[in-house]
PDB file of N, CA and C in Angstrom:
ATOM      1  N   UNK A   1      73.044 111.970 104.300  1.00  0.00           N
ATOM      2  CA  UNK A   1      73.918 112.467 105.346  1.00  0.00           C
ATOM      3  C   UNK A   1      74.832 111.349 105.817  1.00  0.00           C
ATOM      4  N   UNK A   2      76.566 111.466 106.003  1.00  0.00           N
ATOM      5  CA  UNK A   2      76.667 110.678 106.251  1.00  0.00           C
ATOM      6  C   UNK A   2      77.522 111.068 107.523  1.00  0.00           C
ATOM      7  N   UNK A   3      76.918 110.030 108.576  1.00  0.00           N
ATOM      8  CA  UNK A   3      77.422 110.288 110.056  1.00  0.00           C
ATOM      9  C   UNK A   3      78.784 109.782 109.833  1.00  0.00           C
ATOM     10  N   UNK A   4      79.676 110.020 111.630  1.00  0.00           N
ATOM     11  CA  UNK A   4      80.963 109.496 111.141  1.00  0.00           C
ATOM     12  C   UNK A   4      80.646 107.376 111.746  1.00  0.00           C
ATOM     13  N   UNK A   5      79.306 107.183 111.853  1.00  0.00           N
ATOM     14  CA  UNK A   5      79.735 105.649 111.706  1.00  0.00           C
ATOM     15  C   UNK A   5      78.488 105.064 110.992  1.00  0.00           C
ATOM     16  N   UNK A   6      78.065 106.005 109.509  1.00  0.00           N
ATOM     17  CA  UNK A   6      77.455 105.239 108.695  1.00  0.00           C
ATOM     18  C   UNK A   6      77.570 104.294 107.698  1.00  0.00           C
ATOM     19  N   UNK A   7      76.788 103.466 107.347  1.00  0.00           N
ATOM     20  CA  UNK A   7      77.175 102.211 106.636  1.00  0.00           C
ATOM     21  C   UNK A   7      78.000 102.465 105.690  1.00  0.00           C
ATOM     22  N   UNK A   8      77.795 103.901 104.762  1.00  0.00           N
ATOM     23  CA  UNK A   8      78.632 104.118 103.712  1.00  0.00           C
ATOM     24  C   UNK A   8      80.338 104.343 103.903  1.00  0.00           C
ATOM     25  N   UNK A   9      80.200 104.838 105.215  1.00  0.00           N
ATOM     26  CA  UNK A   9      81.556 104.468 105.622  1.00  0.00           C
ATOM     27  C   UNK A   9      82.176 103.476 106.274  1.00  0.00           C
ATOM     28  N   UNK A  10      81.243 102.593 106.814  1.00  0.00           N
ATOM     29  CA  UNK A  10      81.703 101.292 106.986  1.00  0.00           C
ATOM     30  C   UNK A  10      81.897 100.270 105.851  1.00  0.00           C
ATOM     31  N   UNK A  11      80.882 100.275 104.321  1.00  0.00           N
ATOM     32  CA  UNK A  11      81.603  99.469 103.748  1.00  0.00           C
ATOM     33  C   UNK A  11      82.114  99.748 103.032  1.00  0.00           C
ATOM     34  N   UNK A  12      83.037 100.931 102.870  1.00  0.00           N
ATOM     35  CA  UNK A  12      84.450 101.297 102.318  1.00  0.00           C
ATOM     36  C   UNK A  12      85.452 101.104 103.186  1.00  0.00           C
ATOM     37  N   UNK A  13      85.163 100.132 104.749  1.00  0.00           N
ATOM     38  CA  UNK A  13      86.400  99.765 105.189  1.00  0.00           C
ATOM     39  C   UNK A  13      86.681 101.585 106.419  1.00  0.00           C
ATOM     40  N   UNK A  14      86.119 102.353 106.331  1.00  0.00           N
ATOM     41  CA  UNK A  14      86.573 103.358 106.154  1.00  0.00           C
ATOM     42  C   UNK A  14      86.285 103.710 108.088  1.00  0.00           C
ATOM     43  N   UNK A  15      85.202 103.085 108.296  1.00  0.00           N
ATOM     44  CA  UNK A  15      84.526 103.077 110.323  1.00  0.00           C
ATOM     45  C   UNK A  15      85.815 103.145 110.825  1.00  0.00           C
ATOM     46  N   UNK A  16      86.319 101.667 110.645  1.00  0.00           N
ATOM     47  CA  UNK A  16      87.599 100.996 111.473  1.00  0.00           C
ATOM     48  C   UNK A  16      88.009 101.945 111.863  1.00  0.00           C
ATOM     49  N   UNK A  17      88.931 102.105 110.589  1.00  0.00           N
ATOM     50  CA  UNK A  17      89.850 103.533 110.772  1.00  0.00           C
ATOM     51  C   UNK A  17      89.656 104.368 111.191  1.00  0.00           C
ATOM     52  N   UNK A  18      88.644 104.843 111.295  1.00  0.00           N
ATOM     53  CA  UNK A  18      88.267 106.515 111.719  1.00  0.00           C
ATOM     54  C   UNK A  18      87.725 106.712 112.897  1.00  0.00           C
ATOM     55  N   UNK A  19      86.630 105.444 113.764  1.00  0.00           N
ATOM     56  CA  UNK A  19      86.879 104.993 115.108  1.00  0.00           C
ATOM     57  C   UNK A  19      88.359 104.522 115.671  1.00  0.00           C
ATOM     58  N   UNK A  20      88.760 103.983 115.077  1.00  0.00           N
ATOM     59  CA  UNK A  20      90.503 103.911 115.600  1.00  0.00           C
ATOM     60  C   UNK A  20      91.585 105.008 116.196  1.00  0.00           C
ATOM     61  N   UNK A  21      90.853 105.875 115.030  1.00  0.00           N
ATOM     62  CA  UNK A  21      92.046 106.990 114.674  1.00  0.00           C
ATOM     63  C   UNK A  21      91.476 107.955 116.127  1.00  0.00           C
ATOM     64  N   UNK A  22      89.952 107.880 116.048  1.00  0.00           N
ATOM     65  CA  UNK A  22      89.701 108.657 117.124  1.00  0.00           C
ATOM     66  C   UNK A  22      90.018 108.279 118.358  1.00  0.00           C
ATOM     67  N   UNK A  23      90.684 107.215 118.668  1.00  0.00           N
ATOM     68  CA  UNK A  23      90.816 106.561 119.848  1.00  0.00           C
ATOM     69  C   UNK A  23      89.550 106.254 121.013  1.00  0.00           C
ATOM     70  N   UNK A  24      88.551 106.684 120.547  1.00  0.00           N
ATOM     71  CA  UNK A  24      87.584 106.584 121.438  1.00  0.00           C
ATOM     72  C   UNK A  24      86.021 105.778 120.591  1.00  0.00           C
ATOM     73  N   UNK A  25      86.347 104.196 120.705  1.00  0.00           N
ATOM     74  CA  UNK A  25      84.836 103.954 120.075  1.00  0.00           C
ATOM     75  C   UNK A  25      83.518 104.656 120.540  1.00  0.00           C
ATOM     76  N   UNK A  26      83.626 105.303 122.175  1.00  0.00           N
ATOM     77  CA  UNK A  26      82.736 105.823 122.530  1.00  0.00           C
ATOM     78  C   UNK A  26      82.132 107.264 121.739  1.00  0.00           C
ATOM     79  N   UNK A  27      82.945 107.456 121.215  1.00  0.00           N
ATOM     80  CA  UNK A  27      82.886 109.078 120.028  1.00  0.00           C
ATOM     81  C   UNK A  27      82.333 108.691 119.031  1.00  0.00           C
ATOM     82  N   UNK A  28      82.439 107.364 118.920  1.00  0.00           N
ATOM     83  CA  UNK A  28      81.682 107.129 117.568  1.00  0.00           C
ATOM     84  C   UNK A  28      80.515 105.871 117.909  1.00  0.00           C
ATOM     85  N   UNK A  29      80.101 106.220 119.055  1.00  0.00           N
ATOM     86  CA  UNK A  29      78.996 105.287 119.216  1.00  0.00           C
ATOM     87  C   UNK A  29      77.668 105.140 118.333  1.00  0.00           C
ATOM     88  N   UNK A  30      76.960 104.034 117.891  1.00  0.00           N
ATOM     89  CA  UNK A  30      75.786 104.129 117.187  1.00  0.00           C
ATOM     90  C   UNK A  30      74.484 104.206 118.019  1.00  0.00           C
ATOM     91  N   UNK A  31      74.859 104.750 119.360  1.00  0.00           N
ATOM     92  CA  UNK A  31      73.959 105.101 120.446  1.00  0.00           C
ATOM     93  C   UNK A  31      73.464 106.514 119.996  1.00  0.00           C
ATOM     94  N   UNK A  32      74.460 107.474 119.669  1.00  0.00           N
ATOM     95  CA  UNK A  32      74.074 108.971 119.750  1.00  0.00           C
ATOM     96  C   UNK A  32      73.410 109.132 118.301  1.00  0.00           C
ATOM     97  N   UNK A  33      73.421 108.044 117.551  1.00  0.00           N
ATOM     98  CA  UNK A  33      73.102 108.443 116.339  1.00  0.00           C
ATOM     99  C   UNK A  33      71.458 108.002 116.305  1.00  0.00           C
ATOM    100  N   UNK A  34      70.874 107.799 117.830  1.00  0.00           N
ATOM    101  CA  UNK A  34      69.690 106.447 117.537  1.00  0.00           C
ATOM    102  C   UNK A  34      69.125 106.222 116.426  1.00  0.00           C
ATOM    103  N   UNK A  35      70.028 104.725 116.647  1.00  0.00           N
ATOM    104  CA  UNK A  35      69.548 103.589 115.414  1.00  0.00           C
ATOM    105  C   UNK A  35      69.137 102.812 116.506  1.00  0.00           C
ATOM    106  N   UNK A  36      68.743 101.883 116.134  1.00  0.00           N
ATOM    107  CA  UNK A  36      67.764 100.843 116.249  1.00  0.00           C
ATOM    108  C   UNK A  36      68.561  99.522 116.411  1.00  0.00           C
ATOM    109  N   UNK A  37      67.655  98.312 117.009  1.00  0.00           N
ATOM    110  CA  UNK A  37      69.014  97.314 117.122  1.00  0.00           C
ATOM    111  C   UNK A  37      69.039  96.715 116.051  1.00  0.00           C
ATOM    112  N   UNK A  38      68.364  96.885 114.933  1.00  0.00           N
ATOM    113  CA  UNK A  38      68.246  95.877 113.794  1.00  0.00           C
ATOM    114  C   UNK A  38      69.535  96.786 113.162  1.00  0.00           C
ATOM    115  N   UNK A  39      69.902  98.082 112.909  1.00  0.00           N
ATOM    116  CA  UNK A  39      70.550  98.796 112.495  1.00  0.00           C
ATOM    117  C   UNK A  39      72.290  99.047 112.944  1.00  0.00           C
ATOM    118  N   UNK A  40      71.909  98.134 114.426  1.00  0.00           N
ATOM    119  CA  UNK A  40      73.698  98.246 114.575  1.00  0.00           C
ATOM    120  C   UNK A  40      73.622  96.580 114.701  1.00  0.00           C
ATOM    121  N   UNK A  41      72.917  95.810 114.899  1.00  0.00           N
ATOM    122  CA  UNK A  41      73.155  94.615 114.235  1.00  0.00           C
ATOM    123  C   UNK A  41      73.859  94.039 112.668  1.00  0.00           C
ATOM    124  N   UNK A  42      73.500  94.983 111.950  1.00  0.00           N
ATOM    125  CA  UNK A  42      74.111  95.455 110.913  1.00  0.00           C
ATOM    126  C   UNK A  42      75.274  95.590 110.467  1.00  0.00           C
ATOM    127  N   UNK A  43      75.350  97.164 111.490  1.00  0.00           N
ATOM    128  CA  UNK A  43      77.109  97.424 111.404  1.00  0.00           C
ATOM    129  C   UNK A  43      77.458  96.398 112.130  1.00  0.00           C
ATOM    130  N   UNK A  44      77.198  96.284 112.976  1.00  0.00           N
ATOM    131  CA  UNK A  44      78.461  95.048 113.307  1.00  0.00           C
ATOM    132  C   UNK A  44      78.596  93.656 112.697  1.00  0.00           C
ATOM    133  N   UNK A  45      78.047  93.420 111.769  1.00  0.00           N
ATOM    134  CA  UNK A  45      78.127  92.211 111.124  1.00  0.00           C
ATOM    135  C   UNK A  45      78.664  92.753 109.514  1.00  0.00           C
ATOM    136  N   UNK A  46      78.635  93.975 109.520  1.00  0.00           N
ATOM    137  CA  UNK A  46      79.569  94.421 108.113  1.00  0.00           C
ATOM    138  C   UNK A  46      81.265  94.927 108.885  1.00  0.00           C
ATOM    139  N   UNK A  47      80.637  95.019 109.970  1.00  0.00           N
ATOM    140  CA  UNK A  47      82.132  95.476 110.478  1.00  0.00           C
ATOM    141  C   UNK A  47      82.946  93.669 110.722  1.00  0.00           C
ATOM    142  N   UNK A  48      82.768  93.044 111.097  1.00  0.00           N
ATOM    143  CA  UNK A  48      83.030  91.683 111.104  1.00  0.00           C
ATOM    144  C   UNK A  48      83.091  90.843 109.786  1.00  0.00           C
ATOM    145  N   UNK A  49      82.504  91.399 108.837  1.00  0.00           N
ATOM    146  CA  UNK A  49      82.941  90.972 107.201  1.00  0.00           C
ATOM    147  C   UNK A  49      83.646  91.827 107.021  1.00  0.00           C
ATOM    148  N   UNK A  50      84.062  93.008 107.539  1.00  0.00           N
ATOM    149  CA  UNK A  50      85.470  93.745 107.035  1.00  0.00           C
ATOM    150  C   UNK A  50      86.522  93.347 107.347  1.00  0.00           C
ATOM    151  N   UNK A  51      86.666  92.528 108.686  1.00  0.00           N
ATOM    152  CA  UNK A  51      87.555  92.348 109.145  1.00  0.00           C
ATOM    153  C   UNK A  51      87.636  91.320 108.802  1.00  0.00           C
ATOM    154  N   UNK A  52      86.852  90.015 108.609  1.00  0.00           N
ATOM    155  CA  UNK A  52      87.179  88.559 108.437  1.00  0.00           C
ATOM    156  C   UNK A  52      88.102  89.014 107.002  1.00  0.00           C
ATOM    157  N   UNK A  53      87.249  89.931 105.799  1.00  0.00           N
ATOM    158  CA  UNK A  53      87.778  89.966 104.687  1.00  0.00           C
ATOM    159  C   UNK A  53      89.276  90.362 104.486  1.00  0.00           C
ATOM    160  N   UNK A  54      89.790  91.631 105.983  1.00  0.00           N
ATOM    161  CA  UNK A  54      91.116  91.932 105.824  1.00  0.00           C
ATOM    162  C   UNK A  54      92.006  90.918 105.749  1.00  0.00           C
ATOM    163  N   UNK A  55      91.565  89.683 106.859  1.00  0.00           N
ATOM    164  CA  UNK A  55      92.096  88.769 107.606  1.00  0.00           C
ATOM    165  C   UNK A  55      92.978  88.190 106.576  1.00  0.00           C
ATOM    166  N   UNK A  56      91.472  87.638 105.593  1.00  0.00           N
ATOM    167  CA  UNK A  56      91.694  86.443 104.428  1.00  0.00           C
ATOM    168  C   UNK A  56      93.252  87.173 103.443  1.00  0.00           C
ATOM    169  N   UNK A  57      92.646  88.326 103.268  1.00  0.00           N
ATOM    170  CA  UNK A  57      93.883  89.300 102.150  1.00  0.00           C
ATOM    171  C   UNK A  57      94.784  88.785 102.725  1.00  0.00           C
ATOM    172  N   UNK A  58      94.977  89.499 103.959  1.00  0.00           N
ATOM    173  CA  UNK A  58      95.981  89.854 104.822  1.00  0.00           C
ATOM    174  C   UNK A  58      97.325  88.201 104.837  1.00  0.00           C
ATOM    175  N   UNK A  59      96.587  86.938 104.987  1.00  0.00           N
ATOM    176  CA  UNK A  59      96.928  85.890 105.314  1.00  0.00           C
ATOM    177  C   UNK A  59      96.931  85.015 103.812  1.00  0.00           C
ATOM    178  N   UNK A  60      96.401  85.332 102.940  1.00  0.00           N
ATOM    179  CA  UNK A  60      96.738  85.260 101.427  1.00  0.00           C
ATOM    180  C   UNK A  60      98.020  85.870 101.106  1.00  0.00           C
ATOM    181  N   UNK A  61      97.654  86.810 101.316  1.00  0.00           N
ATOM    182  CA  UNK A  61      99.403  87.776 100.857  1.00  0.00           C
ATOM    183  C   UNK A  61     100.918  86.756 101.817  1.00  0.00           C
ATOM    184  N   UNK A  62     100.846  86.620 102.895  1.00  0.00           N
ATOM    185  CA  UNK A  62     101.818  85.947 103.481  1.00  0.00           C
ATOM    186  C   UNK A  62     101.731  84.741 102.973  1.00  0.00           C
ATOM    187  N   UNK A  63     100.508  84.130 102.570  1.00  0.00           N
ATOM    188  CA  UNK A  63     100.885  82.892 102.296  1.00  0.00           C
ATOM    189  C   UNK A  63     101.458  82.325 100.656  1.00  0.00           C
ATOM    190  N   UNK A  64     101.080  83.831 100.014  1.00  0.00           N
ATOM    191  CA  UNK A  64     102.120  84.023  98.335  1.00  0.00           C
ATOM    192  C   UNK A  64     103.340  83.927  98.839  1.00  0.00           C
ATOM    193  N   UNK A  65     103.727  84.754  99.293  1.00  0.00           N
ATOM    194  CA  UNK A  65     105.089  85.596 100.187  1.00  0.00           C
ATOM    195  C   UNK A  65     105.776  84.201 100.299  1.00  0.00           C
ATOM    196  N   UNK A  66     105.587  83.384 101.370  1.00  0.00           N
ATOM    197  CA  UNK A  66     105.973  82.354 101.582  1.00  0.00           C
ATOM    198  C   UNK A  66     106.086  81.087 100.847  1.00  0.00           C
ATOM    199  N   UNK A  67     105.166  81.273  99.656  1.00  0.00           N
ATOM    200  CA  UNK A  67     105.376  79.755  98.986  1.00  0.00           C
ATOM    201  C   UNK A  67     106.618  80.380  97.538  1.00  0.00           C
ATOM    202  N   UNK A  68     106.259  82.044  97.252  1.00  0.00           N
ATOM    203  CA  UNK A  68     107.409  82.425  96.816  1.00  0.00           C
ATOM    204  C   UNK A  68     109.022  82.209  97.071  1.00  0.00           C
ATOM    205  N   UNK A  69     109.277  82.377  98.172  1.00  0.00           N
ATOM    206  CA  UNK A  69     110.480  82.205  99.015  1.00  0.00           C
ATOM    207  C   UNK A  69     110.876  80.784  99.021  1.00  0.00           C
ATOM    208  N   UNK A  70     110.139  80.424  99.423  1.00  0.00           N
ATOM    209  CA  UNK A  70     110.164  78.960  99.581  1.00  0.00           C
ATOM    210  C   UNK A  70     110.551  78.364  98.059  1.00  0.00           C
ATOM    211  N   UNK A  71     110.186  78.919  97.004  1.00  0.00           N
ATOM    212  CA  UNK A  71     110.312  78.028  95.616  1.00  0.00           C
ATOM    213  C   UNK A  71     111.693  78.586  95.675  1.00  0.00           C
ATOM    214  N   UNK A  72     112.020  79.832  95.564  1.00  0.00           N
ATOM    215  CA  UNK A  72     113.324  80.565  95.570  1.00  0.00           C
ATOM    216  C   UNK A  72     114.698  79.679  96.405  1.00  0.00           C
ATOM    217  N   UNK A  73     114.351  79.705  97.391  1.00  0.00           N
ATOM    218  CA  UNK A  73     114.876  78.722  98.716  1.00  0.00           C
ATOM    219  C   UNK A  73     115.272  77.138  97.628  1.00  0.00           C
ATOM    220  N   UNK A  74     114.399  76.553  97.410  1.00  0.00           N
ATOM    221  CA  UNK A  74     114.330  75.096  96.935  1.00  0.00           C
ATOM    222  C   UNK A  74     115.095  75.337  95.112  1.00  0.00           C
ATOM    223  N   UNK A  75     114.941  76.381  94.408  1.00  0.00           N
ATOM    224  CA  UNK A  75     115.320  76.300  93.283  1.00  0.00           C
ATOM    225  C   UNK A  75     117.493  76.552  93.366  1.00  0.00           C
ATOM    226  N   UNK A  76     117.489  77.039  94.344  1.00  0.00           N
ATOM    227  CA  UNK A  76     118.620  77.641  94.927  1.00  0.00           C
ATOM    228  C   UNK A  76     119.550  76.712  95.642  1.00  0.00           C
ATOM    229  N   UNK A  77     118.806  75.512  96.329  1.00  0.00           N
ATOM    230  CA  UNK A  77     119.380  74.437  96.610  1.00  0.00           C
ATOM    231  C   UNK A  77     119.450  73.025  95.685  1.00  0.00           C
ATOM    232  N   UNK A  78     118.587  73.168  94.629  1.00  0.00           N
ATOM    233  CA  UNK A  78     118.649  72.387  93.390  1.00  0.00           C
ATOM    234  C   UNK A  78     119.940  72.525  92.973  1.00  0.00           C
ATOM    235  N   UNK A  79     120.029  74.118  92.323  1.00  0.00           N
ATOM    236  CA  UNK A  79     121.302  74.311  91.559  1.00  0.00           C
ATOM    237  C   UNK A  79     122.433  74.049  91.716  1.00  0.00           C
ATOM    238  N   UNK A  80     122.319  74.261  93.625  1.00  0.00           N
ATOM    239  CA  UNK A  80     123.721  74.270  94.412  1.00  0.00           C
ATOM    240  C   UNK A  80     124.493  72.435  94.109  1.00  0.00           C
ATOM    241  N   UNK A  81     123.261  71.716  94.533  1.00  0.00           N
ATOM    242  CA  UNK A  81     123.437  70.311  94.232  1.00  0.00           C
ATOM    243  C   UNK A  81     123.642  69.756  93.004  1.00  0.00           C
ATOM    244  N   UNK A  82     123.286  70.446  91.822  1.00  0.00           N
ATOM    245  CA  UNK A  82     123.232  69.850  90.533  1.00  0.00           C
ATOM    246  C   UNK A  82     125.015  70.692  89.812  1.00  0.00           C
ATOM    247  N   UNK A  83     125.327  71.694  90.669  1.00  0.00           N
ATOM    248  CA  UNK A  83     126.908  71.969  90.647  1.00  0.00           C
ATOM    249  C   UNK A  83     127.814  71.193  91.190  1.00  0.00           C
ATOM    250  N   UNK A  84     127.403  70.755  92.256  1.00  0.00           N
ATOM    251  CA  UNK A  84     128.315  69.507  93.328  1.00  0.00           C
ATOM    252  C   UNK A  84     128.048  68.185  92.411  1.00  0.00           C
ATOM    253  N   UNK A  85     126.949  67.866  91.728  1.00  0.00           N
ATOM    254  CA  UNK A  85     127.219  66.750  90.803  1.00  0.00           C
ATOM    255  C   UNK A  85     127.782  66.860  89.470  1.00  0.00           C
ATOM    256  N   UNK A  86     128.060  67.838  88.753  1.00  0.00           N
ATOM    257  CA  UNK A  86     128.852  67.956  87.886  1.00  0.00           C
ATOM    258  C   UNK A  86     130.133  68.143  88.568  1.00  0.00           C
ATOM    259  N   UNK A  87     130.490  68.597  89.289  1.00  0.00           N
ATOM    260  CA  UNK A  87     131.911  68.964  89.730  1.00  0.00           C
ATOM    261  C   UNK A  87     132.718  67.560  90.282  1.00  0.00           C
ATOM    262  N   UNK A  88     131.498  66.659  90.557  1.00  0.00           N
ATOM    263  CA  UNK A  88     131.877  65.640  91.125  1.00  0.00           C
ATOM    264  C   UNK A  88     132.046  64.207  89.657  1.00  0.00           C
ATOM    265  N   UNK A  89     131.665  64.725  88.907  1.00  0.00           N
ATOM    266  CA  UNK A  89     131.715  63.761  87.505  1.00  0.00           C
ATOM    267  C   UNK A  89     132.982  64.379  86.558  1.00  0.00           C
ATOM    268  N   UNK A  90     133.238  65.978  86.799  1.00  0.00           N
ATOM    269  CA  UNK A  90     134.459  65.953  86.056  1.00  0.00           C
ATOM    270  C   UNK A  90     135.529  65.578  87.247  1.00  0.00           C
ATOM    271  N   UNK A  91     135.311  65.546  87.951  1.00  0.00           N
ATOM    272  CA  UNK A  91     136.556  64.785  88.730  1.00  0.00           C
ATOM    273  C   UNK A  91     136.804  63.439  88.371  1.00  0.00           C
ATOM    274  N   UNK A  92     135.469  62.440  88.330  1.00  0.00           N
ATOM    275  CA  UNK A  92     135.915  61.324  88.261  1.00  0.00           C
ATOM    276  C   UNK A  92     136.336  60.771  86.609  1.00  0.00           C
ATOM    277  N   UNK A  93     135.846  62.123  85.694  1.00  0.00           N
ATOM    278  CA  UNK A  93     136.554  62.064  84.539  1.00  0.00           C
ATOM    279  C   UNK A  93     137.907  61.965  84.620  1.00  0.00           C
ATOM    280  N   UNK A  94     138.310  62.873  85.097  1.00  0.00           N
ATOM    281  CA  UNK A  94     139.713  63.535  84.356  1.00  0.00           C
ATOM    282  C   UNK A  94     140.433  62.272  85.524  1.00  0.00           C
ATOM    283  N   UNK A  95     140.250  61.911  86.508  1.00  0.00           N
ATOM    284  CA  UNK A  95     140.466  60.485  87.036  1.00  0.00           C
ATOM    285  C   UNK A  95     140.450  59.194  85.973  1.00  0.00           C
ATOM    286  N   UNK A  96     139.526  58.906  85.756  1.00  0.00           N
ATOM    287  CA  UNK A  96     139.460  57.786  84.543  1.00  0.00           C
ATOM    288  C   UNK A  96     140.926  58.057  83.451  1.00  0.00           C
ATOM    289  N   UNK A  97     140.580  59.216  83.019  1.00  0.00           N
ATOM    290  CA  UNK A  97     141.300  59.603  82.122  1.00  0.00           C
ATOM    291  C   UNK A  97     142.844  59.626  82.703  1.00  0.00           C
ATOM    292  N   UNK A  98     143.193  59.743  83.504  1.00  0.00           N
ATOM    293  CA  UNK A  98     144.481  60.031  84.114  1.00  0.00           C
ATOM    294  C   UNK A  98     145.070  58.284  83.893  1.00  0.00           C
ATOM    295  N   UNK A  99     143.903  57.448  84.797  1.00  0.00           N
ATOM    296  CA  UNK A  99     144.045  56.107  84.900  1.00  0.00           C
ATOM    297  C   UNK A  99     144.007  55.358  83.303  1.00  0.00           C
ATOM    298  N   UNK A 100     143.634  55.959  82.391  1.00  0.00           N
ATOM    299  CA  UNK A 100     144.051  55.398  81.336  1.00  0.00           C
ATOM    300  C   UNK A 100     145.635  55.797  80.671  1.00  0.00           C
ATOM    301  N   UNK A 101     145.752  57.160  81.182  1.00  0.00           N
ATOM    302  CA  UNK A 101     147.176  56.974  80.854  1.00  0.00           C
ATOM    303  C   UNK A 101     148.293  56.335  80.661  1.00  0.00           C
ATOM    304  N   UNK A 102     148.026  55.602  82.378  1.00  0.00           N
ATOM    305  CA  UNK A 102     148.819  54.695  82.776  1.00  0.00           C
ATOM    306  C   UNK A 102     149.212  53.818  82.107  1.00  0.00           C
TER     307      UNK A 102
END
């Protein structure tokens, strides 16, 4: 049987949400279901590895995100600079070259 705040739905992530959604943790208390304290000791320590685990994703993903951008950012200001130094060597070519004319 599965209540709406049993383990099987807590470790599919699935409690959060569905206490959330109800707006009322009191609706989904593990009081009415009597368990035991060893038993919501439990959930709440799988509910707290759900969340540490979102955290980690959650702050992994931004921190791809960002070292992405960031290479993008830096490869983008390479190029820009490695155009300003060629542009700046055929100048002082066609300079030389002018000055040999002379």
């Amino acid at each position: 049987m599965l209540s709406c705040c049993s383990p099987a739905l807590l470790t599919r992530g699935l409690l959060l949400r569905h206490c959330v959604r109800r707006s009322s943790l009191l609706a989904c208390s593990p009081f009415q279901y009597n368990m035991n304290d060893s038993e919501i000791n439990q959930q709440i320590k799988q509910m707290v590895q759900f969340i540490h685990q979102e955290a980690n994703e959650k702050a992994n993903e931004i921190k791809l995100k960002a070292d992405e951008e960031f290479n993008i950012e830096k490869l983008r200001m390479v190029e820009a600079e490695k155009a300003k130094i060629r542009a700046e060597y055929e100048r002082k070519e066609k300079q030389i070259e002018v000055q040999k004319r002379m």
